[in-house]
Protein backbone atom coordinates (compact mmCIF):
# COMPACT_ATOMS: atom_id res chain seq x y z
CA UNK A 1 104.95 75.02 106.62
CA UNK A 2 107.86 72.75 106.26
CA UNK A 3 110.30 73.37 103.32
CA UNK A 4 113.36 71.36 102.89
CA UNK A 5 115.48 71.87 100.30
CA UNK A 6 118.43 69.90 99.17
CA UNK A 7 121.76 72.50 99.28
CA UNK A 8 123.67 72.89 95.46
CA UNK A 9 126.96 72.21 97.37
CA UNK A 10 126.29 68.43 98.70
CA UNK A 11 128.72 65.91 97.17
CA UNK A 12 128.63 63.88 94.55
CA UNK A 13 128.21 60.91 96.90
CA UNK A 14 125.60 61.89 98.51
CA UNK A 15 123.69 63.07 95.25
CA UNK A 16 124.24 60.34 93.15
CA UNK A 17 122.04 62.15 90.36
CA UNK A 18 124.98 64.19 89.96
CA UNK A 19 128.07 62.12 89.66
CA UNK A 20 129.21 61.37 86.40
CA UNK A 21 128.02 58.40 84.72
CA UNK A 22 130.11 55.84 83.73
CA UNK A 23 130.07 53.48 80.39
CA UNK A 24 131.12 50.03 80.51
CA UNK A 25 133.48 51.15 78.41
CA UNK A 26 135.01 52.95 80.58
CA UNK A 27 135.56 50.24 83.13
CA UNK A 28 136.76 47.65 80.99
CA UNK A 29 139.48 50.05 79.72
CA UNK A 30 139.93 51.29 83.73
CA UNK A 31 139.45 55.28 82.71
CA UNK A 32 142.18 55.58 80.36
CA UNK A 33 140.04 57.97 78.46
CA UNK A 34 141.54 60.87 80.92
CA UNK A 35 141.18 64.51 80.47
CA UNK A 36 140.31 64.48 76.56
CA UNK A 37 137.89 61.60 76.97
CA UNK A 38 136.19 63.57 80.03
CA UNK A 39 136.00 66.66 77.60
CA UNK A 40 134.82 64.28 74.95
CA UNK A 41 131.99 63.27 76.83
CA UNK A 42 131.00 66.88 78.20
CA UNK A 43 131.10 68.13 74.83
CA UNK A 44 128.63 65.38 73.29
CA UNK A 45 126.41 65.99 76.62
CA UNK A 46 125.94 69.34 75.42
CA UNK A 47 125.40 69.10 71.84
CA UNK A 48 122.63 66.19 72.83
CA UNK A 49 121.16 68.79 75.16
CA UNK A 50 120.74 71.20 72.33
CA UNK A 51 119.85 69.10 69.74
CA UNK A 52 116.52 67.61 72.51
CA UNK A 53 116.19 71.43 73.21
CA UNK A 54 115.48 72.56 69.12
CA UNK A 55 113.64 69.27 68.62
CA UNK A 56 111.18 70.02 71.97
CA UNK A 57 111.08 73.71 70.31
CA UNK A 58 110.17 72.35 67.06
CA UNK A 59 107.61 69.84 68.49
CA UNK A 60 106.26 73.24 70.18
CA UNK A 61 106.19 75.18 67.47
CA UNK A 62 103.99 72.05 65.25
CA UNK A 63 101.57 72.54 68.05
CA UNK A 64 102.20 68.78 69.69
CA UNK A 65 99.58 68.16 72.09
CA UNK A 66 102.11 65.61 73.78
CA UNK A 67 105.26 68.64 74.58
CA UNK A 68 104.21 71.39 76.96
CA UNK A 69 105.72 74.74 76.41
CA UNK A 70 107.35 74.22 80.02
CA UNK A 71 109.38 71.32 79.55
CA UNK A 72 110.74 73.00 76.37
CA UNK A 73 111.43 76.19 78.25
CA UNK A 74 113.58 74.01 80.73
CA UNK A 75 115.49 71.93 78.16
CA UNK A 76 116.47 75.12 76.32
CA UNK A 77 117.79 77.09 79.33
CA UNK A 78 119.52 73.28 80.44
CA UNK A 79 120.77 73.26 76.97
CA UNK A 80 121.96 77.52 77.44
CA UNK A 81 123.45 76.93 80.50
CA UNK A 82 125.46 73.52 79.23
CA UNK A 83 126.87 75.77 76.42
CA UNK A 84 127.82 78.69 78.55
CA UNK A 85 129.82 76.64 81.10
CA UNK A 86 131.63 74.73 77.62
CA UNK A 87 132.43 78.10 76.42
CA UNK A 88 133.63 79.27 79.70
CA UNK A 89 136.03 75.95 79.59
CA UNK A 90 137.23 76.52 76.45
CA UNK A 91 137.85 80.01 77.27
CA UNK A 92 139.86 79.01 80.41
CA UNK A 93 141.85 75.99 78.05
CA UNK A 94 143.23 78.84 75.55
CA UNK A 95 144.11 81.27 78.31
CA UNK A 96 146.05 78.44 79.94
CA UNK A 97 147.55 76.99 76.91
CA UNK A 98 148.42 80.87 76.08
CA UNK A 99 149.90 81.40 79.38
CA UNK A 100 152.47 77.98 79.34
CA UNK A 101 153.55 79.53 75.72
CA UNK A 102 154.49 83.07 76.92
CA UNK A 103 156.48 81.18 80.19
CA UNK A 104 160.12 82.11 79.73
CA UNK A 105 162.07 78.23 79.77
């Protein structure tokens, strides 16, 4: 038995399922978006993730031949694991902001 698995670690590059997608937008106006665009776009990611997470769970819930139980499992623990990692960046934001505040000028 021959089981290759791609490692969690490869780059970007090499996975391009994983690099971040970019608008046309964005080109046109050659990234100027920066750090509050880039959080922009993470936090919109997750909120789409939840809201196609609570409407597979509702489809579920109406008994829709059409959504397996499955695929809703995986969107909502996609969806959990999107929100954890936000929270975790916002947590690291405040602790930074608070840090630069309590620095002695």
């Amino acid at each position: 038995m021959d089981l290759r698995l791609a490692p969690t670690t490869m780059p970007t590059m090499v996975r391009p399922s994983l690099a971040p997608q970019i608008s046309p937008n964005q080109v046109a106006r050659g990234g100027e978006e920066g750090f509050s665009g880039a959080l922009k776009n993470a936090l919109n990611s997750v909120s789409a993730a939840q809201n196609g997470a609570a409407q597979l769970q509702r489809e579920v819930q109406m008994e829709n031949p059409k959504v397996s139980l499955e695929e809703t499992m995986v969107a909502i623990q996609k969806a959990q694991i999107g929100f954890q990692a936000t929270l975790h960046v916002r947590n690291r934001m405040v602790q930074a902001y608070t840090d630069i505040m309590n620095m002695q000028v």
